[in-house]
C-alpha atoms as a PDB file:
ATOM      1  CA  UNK A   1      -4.851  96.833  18.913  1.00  0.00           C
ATOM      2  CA  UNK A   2      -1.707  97.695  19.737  1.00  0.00           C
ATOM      3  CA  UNK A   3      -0.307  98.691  23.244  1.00  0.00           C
ATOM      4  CA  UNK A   4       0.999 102.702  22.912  1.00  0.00           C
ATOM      5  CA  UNK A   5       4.706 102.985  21.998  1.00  0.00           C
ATOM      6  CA  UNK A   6       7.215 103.977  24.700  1.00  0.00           C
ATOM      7  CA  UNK A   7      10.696 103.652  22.866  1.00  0.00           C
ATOM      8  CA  UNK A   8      11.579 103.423  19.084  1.00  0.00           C
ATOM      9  CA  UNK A   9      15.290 103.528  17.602  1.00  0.00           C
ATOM     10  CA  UNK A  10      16.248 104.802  13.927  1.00  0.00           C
ATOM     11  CA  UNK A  11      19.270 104.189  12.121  1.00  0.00           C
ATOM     12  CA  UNK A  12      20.150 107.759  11.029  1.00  0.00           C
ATOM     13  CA  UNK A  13      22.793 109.528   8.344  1.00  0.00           C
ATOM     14  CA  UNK A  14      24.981 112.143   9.448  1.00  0.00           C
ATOM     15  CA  UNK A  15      22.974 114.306   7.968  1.00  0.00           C
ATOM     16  CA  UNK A  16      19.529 113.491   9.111  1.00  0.00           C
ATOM     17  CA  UNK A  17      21.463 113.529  12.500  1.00  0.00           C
ATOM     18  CA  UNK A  18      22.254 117.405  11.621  1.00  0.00           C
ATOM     19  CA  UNK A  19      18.948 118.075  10.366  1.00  0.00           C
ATOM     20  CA  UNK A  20      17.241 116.442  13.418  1.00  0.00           C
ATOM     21  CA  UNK A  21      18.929 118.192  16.375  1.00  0.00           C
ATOM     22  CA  UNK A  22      18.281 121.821  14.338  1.00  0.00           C
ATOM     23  CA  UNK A  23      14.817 120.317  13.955  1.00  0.00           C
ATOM     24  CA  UNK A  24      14.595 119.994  17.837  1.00  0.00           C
ATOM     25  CA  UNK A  25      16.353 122.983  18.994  1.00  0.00           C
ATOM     26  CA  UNK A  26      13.363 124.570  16.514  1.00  0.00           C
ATOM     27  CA  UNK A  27      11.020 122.902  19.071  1.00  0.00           C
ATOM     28  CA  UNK A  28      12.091 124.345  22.212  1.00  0.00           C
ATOM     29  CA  UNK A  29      14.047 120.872  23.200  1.00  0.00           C
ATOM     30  CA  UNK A  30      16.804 121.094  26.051  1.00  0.00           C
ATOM     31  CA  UNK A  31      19.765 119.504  25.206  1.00  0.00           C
ATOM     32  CA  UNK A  32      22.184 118.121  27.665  1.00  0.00           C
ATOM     33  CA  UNK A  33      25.676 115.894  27.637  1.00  0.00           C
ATOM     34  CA  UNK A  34      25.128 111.805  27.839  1.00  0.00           C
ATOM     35  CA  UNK A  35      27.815 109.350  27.320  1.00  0.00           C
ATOM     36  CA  UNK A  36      28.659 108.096  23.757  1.00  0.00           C
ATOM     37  CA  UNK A  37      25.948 110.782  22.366  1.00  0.00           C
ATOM     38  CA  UNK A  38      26.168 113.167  19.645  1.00  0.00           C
ATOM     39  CA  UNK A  39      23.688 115.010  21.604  1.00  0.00           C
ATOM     40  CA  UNK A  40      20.811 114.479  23.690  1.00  0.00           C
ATOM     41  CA  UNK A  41      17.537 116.368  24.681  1.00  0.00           C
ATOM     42  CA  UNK A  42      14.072 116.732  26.281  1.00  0.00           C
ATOM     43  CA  UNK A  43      10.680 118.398  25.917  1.00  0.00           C
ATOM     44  CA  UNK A  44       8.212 117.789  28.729  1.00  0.00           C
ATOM     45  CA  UNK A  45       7.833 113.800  28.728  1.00  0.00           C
ATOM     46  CA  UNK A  46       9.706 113.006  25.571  1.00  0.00           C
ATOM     47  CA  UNK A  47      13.387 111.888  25.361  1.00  0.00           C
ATOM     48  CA  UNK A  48      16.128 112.230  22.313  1.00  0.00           C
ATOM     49  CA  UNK A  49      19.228 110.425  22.507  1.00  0.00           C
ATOM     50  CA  UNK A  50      21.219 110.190  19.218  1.00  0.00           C
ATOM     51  CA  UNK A  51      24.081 107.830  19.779  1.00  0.00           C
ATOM     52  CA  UNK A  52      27.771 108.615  17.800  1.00  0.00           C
ATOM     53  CA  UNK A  53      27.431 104.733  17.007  1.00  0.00           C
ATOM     54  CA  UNK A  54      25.596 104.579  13.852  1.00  0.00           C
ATOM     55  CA  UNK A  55      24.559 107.671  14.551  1.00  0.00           C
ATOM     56  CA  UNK A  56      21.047 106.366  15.494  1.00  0.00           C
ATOM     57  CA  UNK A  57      18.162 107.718  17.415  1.00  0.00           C
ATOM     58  CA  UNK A  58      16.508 106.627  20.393  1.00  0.00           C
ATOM     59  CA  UNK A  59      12.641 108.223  21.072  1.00  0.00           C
ATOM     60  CA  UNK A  60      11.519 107.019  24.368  1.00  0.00           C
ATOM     61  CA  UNK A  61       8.307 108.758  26.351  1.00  0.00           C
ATOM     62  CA  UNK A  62       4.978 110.361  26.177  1.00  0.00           C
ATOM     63  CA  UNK A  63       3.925 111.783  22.512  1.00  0.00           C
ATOM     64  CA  UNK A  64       6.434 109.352  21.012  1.00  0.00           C
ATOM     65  CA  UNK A  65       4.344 108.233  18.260  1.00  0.00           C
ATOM     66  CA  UNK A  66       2.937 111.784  17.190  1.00  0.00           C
ATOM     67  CA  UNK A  67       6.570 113.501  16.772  1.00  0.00           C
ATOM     68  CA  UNK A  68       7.749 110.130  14.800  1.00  0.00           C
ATOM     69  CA  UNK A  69       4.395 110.746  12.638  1.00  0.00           C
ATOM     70  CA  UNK A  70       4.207 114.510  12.145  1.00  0.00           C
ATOM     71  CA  UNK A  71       8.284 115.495  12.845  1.00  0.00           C
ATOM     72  CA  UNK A  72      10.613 112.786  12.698  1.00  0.00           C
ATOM     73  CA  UNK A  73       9.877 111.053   9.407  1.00  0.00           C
ATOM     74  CA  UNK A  74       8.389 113.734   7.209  1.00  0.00           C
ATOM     75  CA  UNK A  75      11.259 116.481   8.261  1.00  0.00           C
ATOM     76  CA  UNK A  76      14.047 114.081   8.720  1.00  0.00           C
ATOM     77  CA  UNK A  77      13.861 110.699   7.633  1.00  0.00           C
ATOM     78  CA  UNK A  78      11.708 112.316   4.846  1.00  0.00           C
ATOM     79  CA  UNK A  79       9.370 108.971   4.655  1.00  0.00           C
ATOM     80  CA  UNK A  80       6.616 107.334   6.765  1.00  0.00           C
ATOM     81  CA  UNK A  81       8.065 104.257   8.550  1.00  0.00           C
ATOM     82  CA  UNK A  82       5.766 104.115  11.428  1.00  0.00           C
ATOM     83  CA  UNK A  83       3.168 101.275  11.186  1.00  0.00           C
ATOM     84  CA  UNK A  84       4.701 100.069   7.969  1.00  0.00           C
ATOM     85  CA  UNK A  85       7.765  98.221   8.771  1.00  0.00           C
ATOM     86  CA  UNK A  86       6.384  94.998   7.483  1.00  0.00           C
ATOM     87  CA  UNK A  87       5.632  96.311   4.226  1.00  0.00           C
ATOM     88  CA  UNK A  88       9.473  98.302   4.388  1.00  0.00           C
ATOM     89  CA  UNK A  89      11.193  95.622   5.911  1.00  0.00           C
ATOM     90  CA  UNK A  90       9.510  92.638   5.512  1.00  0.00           C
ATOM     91  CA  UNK A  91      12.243  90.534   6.263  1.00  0.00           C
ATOM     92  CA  UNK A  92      12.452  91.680  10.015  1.00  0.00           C
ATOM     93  CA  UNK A  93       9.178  89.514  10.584  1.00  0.00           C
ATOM     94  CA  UNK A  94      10.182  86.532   8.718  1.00  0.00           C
ATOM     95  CA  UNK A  95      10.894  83.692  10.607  1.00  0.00           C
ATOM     96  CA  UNK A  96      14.574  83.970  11.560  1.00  0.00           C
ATOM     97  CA  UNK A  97      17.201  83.541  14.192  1.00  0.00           C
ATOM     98  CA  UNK A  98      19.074  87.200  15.836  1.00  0.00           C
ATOM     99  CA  UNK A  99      22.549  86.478  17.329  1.00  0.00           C
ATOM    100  CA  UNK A 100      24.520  88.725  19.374  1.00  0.00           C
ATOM    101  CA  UNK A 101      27.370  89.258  21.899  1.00  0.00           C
ATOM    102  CA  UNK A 102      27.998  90.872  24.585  1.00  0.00           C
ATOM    103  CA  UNK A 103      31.600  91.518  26.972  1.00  0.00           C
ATOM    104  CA  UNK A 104      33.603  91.426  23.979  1.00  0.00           C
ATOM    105  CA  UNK A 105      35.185  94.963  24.620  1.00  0.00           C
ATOM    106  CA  UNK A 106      34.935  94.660  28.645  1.00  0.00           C
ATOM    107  CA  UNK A 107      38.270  93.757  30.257  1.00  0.00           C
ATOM    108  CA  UNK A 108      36.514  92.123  33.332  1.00  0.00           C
ATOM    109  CA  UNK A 109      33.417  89.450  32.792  1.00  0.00           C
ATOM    110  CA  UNK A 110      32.499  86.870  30.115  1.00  0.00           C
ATOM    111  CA  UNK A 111      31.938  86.887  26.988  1.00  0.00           C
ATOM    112  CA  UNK A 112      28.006  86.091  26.430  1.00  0.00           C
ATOM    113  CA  UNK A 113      26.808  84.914  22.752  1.00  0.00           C
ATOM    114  CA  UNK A 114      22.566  84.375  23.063  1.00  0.00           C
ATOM    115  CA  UNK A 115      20.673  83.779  19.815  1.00  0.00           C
ATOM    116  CA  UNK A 116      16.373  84.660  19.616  1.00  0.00           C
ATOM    117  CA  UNK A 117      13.935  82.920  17.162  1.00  0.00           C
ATOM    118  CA  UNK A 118      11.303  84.727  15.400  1.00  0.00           C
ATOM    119  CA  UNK A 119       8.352  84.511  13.312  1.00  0.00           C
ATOM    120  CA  UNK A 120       5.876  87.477  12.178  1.00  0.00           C
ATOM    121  CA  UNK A 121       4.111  86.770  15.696  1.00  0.00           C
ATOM    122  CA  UNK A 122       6.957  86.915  17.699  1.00  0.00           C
ATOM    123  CA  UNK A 123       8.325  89.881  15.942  1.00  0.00           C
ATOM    124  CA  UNK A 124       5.290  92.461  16.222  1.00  0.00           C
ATOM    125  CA  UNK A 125       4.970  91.043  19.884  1.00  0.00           C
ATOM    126  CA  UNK A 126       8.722  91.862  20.404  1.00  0.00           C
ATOM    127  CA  UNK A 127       8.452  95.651  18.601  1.00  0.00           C
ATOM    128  CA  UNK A 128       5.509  96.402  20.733  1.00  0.00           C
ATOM    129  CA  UNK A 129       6.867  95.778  24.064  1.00  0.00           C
ATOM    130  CA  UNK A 130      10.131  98.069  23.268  1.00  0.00           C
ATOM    131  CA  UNK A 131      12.635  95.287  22.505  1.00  0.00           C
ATOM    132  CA  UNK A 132      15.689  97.902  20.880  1.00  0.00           C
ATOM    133  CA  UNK A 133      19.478  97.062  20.839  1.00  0.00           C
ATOM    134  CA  UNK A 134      20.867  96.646  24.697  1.00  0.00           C
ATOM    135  CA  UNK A 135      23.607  99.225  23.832  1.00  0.00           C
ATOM    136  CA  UNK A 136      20.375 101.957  23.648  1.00  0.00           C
ATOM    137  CA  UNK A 137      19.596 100.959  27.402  1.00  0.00           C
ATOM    138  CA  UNK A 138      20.989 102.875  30.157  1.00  0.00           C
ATOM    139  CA  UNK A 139      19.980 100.860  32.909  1.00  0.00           C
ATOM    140  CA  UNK A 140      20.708  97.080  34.328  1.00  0.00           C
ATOM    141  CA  UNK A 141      17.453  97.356  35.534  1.00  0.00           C
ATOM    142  CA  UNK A 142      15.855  97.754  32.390  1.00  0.00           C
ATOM    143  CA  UNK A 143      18.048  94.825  30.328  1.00  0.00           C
ATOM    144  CA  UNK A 144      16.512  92.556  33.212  1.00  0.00           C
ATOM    145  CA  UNK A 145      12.839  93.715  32.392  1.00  0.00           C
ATOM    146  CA  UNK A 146      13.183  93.249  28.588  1.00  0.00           C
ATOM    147  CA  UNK A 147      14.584  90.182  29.179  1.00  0.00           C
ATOM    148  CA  UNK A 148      11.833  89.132  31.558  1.00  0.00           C
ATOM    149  CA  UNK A 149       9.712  90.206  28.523  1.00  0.00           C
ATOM    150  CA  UNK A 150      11.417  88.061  26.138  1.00  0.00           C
ATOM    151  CA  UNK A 151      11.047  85.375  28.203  1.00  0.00           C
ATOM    152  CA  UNK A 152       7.699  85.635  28.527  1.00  0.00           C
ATOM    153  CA  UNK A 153       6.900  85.989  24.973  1.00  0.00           C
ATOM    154  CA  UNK A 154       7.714  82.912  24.479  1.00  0.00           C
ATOM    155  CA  UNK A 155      10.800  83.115  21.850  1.00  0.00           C
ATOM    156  CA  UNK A 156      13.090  80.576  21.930  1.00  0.00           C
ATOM    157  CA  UNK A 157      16.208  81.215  22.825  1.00  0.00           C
ATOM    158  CA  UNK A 158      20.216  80.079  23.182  1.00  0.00           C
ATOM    159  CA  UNK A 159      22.864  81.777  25.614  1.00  0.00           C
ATOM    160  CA  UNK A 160      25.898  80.442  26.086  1.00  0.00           C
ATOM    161  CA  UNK A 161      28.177  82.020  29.085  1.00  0.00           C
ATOM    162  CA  UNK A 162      32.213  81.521  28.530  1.00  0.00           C
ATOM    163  CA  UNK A 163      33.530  82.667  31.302  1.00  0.00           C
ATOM    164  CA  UNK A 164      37.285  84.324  31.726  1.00  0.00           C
ATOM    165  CA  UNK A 165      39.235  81.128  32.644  1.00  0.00           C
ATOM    166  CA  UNK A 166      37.325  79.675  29.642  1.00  0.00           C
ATOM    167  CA  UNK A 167      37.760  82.583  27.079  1.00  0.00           C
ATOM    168  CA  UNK A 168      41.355  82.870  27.734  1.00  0.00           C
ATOM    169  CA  UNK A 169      42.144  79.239  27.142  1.00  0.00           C
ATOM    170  CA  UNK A 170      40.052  79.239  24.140  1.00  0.00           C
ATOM    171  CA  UNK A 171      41.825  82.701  22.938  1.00  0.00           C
ATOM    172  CA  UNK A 172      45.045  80.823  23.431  1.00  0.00           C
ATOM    173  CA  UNK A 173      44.643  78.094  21.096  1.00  0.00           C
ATOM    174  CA  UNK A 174      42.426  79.769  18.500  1.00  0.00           C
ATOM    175  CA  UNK A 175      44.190  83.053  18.779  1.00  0.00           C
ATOM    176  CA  UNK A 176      42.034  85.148  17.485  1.00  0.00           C
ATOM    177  CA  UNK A 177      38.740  87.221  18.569  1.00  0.00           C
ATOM    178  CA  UNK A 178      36.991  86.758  15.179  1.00  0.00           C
ATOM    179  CA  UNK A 179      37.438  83.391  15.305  1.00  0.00           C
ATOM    180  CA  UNK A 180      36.329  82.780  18.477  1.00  0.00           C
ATOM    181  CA  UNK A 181      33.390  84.760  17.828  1.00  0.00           C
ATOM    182  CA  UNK A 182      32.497  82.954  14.914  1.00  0.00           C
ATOM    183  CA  UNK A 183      33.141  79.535  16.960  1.00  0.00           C
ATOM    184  CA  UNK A 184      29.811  81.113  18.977  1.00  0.00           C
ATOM    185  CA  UNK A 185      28.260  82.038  17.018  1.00  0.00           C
ATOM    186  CA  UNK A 186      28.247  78.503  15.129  1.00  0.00           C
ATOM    187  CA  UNK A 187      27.540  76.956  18.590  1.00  0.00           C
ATOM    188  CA  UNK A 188      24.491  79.216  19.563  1.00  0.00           C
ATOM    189  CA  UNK A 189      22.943  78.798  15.794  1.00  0.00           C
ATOM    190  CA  UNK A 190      23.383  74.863  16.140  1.00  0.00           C
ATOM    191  CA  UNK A 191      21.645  74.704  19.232  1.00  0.00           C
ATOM    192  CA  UNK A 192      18.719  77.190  17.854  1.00  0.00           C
ATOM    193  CA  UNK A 193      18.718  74.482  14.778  1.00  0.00           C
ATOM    194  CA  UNK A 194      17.727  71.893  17.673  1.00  0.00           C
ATOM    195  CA  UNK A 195      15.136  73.661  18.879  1.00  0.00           C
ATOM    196  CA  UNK A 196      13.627  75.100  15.529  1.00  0.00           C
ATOM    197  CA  UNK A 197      14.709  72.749  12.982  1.00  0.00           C
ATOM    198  CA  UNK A 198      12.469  74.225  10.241  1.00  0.00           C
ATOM    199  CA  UNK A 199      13.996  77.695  10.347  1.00  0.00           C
ATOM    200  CA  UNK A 200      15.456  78.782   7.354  1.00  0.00           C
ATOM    201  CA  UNK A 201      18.104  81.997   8.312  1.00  0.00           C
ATOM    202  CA  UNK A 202      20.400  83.473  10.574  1.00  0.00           C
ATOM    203  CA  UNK A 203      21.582  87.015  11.208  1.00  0.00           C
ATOM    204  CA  UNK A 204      23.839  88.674  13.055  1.00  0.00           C
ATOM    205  CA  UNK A 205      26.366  91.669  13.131  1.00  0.00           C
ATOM    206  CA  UNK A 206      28.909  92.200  10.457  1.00  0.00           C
ATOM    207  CA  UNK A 207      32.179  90.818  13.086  1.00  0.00           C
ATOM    208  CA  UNK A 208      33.836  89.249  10.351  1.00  0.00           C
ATOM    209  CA  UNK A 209      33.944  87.627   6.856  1.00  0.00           C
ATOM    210  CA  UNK A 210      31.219  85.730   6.513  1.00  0.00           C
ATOM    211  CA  UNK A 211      33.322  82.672   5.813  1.00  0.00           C
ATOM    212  CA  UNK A 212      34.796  82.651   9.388  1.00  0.00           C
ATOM    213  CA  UNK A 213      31.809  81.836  10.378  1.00  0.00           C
ATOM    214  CA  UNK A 214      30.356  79.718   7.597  1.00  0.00           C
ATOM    215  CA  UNK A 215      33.704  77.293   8.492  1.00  0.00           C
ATOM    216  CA  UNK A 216      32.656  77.044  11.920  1.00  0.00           C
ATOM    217  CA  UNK A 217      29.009  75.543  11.534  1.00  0.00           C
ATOM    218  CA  UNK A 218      28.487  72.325  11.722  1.00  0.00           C
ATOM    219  CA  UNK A 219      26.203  70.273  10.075  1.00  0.00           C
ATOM    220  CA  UNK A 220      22.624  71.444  10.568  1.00  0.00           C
ATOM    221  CA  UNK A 221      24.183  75.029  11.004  1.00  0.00           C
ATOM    222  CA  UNK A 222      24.944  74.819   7.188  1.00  0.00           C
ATOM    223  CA  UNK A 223      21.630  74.475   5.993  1.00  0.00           C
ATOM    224  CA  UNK A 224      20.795  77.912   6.808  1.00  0.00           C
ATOM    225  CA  UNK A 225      20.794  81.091   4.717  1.00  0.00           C
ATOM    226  CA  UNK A 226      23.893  83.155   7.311  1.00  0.00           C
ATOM    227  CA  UNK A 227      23.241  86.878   6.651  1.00  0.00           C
ATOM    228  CA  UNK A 228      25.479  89.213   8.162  1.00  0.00           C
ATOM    229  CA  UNK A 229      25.250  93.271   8.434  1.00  0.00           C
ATOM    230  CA  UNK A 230      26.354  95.937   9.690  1.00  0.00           C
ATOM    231  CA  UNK A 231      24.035  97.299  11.959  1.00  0.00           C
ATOM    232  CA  UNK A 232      21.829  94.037  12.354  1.00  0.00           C
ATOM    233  CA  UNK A 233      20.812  95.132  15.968  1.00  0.00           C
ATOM    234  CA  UNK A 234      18.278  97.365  14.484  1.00  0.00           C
ATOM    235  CA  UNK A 235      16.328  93.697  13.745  1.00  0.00           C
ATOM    236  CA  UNK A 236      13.991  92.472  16.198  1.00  0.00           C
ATOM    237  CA  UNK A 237      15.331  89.080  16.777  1.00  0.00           C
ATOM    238  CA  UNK A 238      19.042  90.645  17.044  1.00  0.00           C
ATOM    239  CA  UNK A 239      17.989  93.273  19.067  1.00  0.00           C
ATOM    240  CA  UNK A 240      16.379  90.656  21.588  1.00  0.00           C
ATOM    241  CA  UNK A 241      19.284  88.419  21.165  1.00  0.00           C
ATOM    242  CA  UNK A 242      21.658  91.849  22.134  1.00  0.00           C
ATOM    243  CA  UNK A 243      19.568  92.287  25.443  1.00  0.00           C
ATOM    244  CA  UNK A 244      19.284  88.174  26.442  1.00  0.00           C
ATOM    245  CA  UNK A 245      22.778  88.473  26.201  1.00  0.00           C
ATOM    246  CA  UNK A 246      23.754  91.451  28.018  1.00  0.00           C
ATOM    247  CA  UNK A 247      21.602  90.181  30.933  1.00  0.00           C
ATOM    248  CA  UNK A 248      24.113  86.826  31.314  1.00  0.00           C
ATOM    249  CA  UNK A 249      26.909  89.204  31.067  1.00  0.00           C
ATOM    250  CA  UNK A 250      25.745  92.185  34.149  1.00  0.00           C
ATOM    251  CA  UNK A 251      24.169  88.834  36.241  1.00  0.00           C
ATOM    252  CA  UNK A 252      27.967  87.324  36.080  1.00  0.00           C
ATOM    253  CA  UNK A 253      29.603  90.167  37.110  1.00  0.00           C
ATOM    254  CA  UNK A 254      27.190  90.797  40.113  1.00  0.00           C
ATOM    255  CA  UNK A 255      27.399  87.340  41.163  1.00  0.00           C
ATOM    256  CA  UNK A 256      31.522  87.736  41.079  1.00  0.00           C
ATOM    257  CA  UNK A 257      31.543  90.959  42.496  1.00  0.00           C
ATOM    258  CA  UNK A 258      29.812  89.972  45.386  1.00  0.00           C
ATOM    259  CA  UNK A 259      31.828  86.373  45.976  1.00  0.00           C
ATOM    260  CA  UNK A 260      34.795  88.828  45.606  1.00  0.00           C
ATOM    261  CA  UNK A 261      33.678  91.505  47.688  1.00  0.00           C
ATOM    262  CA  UNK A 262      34.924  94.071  44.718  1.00  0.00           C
ATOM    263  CA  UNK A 263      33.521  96.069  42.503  1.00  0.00           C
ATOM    264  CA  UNK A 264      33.367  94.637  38.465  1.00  0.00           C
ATOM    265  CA  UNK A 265      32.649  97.874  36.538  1.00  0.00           C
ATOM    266  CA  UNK A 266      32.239  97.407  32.706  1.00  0.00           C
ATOM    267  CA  UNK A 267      34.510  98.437  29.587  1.00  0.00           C
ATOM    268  CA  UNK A 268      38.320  99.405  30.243  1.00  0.00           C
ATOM    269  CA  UNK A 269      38.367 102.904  32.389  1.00  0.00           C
ATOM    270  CA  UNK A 270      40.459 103.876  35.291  1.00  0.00           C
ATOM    271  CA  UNK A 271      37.530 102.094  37.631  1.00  0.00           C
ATOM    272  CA  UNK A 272      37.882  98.868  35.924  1.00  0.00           C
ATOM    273  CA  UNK A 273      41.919  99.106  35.992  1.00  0.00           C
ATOM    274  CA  UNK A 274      41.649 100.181  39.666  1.00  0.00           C
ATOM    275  CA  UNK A 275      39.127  96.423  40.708  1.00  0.00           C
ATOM    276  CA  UNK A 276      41.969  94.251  38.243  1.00  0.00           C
ATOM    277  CA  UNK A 277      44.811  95.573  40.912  1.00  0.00           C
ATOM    278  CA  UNK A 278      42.799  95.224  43.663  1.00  0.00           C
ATOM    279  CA  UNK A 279      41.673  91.437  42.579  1.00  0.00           C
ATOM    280  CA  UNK A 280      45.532  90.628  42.132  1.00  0.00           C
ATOM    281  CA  UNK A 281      46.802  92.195  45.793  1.00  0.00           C
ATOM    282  CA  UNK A 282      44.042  90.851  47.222  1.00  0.00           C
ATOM    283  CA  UNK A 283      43.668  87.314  45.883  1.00  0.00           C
ATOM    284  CA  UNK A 284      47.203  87.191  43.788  1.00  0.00           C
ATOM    285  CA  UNK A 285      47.682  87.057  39.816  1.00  0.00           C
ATOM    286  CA  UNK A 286      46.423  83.938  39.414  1.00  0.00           C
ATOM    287  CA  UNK A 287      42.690  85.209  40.349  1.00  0.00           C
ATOM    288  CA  UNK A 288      43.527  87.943  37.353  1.00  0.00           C
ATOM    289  CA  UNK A 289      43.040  85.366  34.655  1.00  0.00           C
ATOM    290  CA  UNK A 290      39.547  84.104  36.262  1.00  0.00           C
ATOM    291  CA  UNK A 291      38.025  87.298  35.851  1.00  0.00           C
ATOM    292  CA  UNK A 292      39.819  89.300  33.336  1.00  0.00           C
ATOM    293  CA  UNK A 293      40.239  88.925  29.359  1.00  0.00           C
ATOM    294  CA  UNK A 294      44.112  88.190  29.813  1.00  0.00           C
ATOM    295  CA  UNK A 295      45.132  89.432  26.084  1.00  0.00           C
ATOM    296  CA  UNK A 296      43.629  92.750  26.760  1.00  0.00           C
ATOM    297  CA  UNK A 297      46.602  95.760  27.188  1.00  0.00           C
ATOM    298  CA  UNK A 298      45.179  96.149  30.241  1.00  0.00           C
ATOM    299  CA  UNK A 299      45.582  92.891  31.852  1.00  0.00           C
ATOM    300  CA  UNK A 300      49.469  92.847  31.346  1.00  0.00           C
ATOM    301  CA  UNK A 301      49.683  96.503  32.379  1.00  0.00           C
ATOM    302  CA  UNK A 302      47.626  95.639  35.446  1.00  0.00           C
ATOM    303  CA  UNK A 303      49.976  92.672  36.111  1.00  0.00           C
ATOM    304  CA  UNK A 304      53.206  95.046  35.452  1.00  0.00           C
ATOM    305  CA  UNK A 305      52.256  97.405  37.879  1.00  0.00           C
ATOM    306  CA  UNK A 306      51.866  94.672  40.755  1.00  0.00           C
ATOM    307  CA  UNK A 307      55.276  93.270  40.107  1.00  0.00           C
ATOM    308  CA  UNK A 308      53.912  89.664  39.011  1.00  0.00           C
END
């Protein structure tokens, strides 16, 4: 039997996104204001979050299973989903490899590429522990328990770390973030090859054409079916491959902030432009280009403003 369910995400139109937040104000939910939500809200132990990326939903909390059941899918989605996503989406539990990124749009930190095998097994196991798509986690301390999950289920998995001083010289001769992701990408699926030679397909998020990344396999890379899609993070092994690598990418920027004695906050903001000038007056431009994605805007208008 199954444990209960304590989070689920939907992909959602914009106007089941509509229907479902006039479907919850219906209900008596309160709604309040959360970053990079369309709108959010609660009703005694259950949570609503839909996201503007997507738009998708994120159900976490007590009674999860019953609103999905009696609300979500026949008033909104307008089909039952629950309990039949092997028969709906078959290919979710068919033995595959998930790839992911994370860092790519952070100015400070690495960028992290981490790949997750799974079969039917590891799939179900996966869904029923509350593996979702890192972005729908609010917490560090949460990415570090699902990982500590994945880990423990068993999946096999590949994460490789490239770290500023790395990414920029690798941005400088390949000159291009698609490429570089693809070059990855390639290098994450080869090493999953290794490990699971018998696996027949790859998927991953829709970053480029396909071909970018076809080029950059190598041999046993190219033996594999390479699906790409947009919004592949709703798959289990993508999803787990989204959280395995935002954990390298929050553990590298704790370990840094704390050799450096300043703060490393994520994305681009006034925070994060506020730590790059205090790296460079503290520890001179040089140190800029150790911790910071050096063809970002940012990074030259951090540099401008300190006179190197």
């Amino acid at each position: 039997m199954a444990p209960p369910l304590h989070s689920k995400t939907y992909p959602l139109t914009q106007e089941q996104a509509a229907k479902l937040r006039v479907v919850l104000a219906e209900r008596g939910f309160k709604f309040e204001e959360k970053p990079y939500t369309l709108y959010a809200a609660t009703k005694e132990k259950l949570s609503i979050a839909v996201y503007e990326k997507g738009p998708k939903a994120l159900l976490q909390g007590r009674g999860l299973e019953d609103f999905i059941t009696f609300v979500l899918e026949p008033e909104v989605l307008g089909e039952a989903r629950l309990g039949y996503e092997e028969i709906l989406d078959p290919d979710q539990f068919s033995p595959h490899f998930g790839i992911d990124e994370s860092g790519k749009g952070d100015l400070l930190g690495p960028l992290v590429i981490a790949g997750v095998y799974v079969d039917s097994d590891l799939a179900c196991h996966l869904r029923d522990a509350g593996i979702r798509d890192s972005k729908g986690i609010g917490t560090d301390k949460k990415i570090r328990e699902l990982a500590d999950v994945i880990r423990k289920s068993g999946a096999p998995f590949e994460r490789i770390v490239i770290a500023p001083e790395k990414y920029n010289q690798l941005y400088a001769k390949i000159g291009n973030l698609n490429r570089l992701l693809a070059w990855g990408h390639a290098r994450i699926i080869e090493n999953l090859c290794a490990r699971v030679p018998s696996c027949p397909r790859a998927l991953s998020d829709k970053f480029a054409d396909a071909r970018v990344l076809q080029k950059a396999l190598m041999e046993d890379g190219r033996k594999l079916q390479l699906d790409q899609r947009t919004k592949a993070e709703s798959d289990y092994a993508v999803a787990a491959a989204s959280i395995m690598a935002r954990e390298g990418f929050i553990d590298w920027l704790d370990d840094h902030a704390n050799e450096l004695e300043i703060p490393l906050p994520k994305g681009v903001s006034a925070k994060v432009k506020e730590s790059a000038s205090r790296i460079v007056s503290t520890y001179g431009a040089a140190m800029l280009s150790k911790v910071a994605k050096m063809h970002f805007k940012t990074a030259s208008e951090v540099l401008a403003s300190s006179g190197a």
